[in-house]
C-alpha atoms as a PDB file:
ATOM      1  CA  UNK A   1      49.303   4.166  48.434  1.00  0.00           C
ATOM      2  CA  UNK A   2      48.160   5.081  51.808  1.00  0.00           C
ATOM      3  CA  UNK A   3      47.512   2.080  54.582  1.00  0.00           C
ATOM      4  CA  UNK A   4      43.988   2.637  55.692  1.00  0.00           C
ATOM      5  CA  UNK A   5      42.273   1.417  59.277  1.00  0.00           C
ATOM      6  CA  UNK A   6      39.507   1.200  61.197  1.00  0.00           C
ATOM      7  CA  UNK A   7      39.612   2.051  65.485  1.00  0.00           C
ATOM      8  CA  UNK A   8      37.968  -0.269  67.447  1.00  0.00           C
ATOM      9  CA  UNK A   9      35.740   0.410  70.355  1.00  0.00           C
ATOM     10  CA  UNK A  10      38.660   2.035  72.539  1.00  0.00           C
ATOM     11  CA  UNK A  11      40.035   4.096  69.719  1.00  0.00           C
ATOM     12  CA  UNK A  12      43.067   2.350  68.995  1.00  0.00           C
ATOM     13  CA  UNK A  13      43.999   0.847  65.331  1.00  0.00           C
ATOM     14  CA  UNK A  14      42.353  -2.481  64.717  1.00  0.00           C
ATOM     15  CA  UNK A  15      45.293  -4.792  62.432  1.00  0.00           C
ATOM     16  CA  UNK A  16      42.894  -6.856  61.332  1.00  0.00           C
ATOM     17  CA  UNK A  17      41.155  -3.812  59.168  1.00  0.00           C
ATOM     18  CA  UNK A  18      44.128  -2.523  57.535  1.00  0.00           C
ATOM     19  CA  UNK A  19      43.856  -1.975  53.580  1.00  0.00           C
ATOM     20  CA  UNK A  20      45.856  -0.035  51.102  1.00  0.00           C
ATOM     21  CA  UNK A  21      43.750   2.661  49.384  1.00  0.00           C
ATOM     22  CA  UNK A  22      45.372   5.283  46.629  1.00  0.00           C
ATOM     23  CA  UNK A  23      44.667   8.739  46.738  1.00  0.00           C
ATOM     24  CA  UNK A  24      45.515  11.637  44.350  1.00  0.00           C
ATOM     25  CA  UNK A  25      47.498  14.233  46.110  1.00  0.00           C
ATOM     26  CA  UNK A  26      45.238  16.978  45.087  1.00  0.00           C
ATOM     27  CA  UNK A  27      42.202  15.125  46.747  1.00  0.00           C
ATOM     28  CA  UNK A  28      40.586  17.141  49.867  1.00  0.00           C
ATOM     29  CA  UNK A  29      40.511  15.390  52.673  1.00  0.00           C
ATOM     30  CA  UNK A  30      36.487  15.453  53.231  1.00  0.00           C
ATOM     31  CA  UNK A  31      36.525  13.504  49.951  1.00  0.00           C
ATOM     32  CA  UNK A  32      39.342  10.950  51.384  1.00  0.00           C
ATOM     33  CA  UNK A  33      37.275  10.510  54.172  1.00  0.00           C
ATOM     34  CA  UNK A  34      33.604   9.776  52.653  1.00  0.00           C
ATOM     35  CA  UNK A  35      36.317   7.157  50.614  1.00  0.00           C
ATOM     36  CA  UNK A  36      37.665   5.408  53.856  1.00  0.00           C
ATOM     37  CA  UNK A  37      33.762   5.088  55.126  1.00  0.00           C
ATOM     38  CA  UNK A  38      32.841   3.345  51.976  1.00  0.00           C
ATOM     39  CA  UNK A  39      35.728   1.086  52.229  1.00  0.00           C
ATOM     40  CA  UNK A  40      34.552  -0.205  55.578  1.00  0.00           C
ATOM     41  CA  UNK A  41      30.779   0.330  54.846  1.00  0.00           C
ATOM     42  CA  UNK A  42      30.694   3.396  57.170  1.00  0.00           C
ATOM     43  CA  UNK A  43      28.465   6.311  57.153  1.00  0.00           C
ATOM     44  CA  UNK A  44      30.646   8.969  57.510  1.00  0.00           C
ATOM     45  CA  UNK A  45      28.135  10.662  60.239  1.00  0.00           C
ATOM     46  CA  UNK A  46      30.569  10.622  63.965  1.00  0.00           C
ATOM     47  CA  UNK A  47      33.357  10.143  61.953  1.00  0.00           C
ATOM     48  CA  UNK A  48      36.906  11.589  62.457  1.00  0.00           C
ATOM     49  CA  UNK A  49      39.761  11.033  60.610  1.00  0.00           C
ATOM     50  CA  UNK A  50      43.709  10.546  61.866  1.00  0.00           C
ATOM     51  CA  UNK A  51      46.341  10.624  60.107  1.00  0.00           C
ATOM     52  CA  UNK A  52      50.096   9.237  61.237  1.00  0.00           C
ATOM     53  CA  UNK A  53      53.242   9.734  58.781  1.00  0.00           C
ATOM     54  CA  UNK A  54      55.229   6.258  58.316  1.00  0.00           C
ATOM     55  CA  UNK A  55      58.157   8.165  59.939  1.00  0.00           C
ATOM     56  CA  UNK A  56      56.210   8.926  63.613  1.00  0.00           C
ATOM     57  CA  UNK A  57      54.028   6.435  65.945  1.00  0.00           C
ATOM     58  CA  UNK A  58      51.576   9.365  66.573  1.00  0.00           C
ATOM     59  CA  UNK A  59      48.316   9.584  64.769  1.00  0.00           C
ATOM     60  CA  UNK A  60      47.126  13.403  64.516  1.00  0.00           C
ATOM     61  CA  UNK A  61      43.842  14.659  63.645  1.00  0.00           C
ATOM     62  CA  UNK A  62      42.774  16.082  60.390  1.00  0.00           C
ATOM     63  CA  UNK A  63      42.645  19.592  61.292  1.00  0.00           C
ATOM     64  CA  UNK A  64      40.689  20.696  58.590  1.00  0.00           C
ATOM     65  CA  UNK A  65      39.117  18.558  55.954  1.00  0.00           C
ATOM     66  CA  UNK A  66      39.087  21.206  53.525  1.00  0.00           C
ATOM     67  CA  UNK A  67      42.914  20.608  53.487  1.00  0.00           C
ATOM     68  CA  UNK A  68      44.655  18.250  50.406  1.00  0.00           C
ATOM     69  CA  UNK A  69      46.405  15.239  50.693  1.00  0.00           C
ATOM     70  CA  UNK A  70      49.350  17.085  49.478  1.00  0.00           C
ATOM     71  CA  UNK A  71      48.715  19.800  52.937  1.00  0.00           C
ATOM     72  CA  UNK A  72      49.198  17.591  55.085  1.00  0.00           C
ATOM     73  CA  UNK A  73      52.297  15.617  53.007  1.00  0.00           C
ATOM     74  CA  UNK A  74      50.968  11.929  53.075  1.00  0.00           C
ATOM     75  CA  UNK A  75      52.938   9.923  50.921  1.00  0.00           C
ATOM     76  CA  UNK A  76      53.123   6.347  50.054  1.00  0.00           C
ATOM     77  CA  UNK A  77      53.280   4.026  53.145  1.00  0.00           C
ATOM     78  CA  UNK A  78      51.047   6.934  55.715  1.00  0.00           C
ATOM     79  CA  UNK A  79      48.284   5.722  57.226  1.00  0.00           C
ATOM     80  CA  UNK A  80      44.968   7.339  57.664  1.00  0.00           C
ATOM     81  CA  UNK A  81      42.634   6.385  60.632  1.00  0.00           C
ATOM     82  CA  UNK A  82      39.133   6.175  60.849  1.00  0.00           C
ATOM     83  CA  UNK A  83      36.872   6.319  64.131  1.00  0.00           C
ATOM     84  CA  UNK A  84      33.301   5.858  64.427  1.00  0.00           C
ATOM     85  CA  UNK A  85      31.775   7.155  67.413  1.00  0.00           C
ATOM     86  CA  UNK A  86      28.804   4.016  68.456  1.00  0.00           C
ATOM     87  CA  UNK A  87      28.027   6.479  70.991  1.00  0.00           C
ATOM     88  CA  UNK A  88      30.780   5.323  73.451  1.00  0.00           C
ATOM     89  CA  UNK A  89      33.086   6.731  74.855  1.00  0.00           C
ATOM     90  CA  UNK A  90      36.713   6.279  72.984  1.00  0.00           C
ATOM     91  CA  UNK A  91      40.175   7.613  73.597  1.00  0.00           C
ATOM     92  CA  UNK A  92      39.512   9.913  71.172  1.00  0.00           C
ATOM     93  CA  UNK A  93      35.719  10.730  71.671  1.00  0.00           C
ATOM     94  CA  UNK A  94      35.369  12.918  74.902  1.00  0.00           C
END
C-alpha cells in the first residue's frame, strides 16, 4: 500500500488529500498515474507525478513513466505525489 496525495496550488503535499491506494509491483507507472487522477477526479492532462520513499523527506520525479513500480522500488508505506498544473505557476511547474 502506497500513501497517495494531491499538491496544492504551491506544489507542496496537501494532508488533507492523503489516501492509501495498492499497486501491483509490475504496474507501469503511466498506468499508476491515470489511477491517482481517478482517485482525485483528475484528468491526467498537466499532470506529473512524485514519488518520495518512506525512508527520505524528498519527493523525486517519475523519470520515466514507462518505468514499474518495482524500478523505482516503492514499497508499502511510499508515497506518490500528484500535481496538477491550473495554469499557475507551482514549485514544481516552471
Amino acid at each position: 500500500m502506497l500513501y497517495v496525495l494531491l499538491a496544492g496550488p504551491d506544489g507542496l503535499p496537501v494532508r488533507e488529500s492523503v489516501r492509501t491506494q495498492a499497486f501491483s509491483a509490475k504496474l507501469k507507472m503511466k498506468r499508476a498515474l491515470a489511477v491517482v487522477c481517478e482517485n482525485f477526479d483528475k484528468f491526467p492532462i498537466e499532470t506529473r507525478l512524485w514519488f518520495r520513499m518512506r525512508a527520505t523527506k524528498e519527493w523525486k520525479l517519475v523519470p520515466d513513466l514507462e518505468q514499474r513500480v518495482e524500478d523505482l522500488e516503492l514499497f508499502d508505506g511510499d508515497s506518490l505525489l500528484l500535481e496538477v498544473s491550473a495554469n499557475s505557476k507551482s514549485m514544481f511547474f516552471p
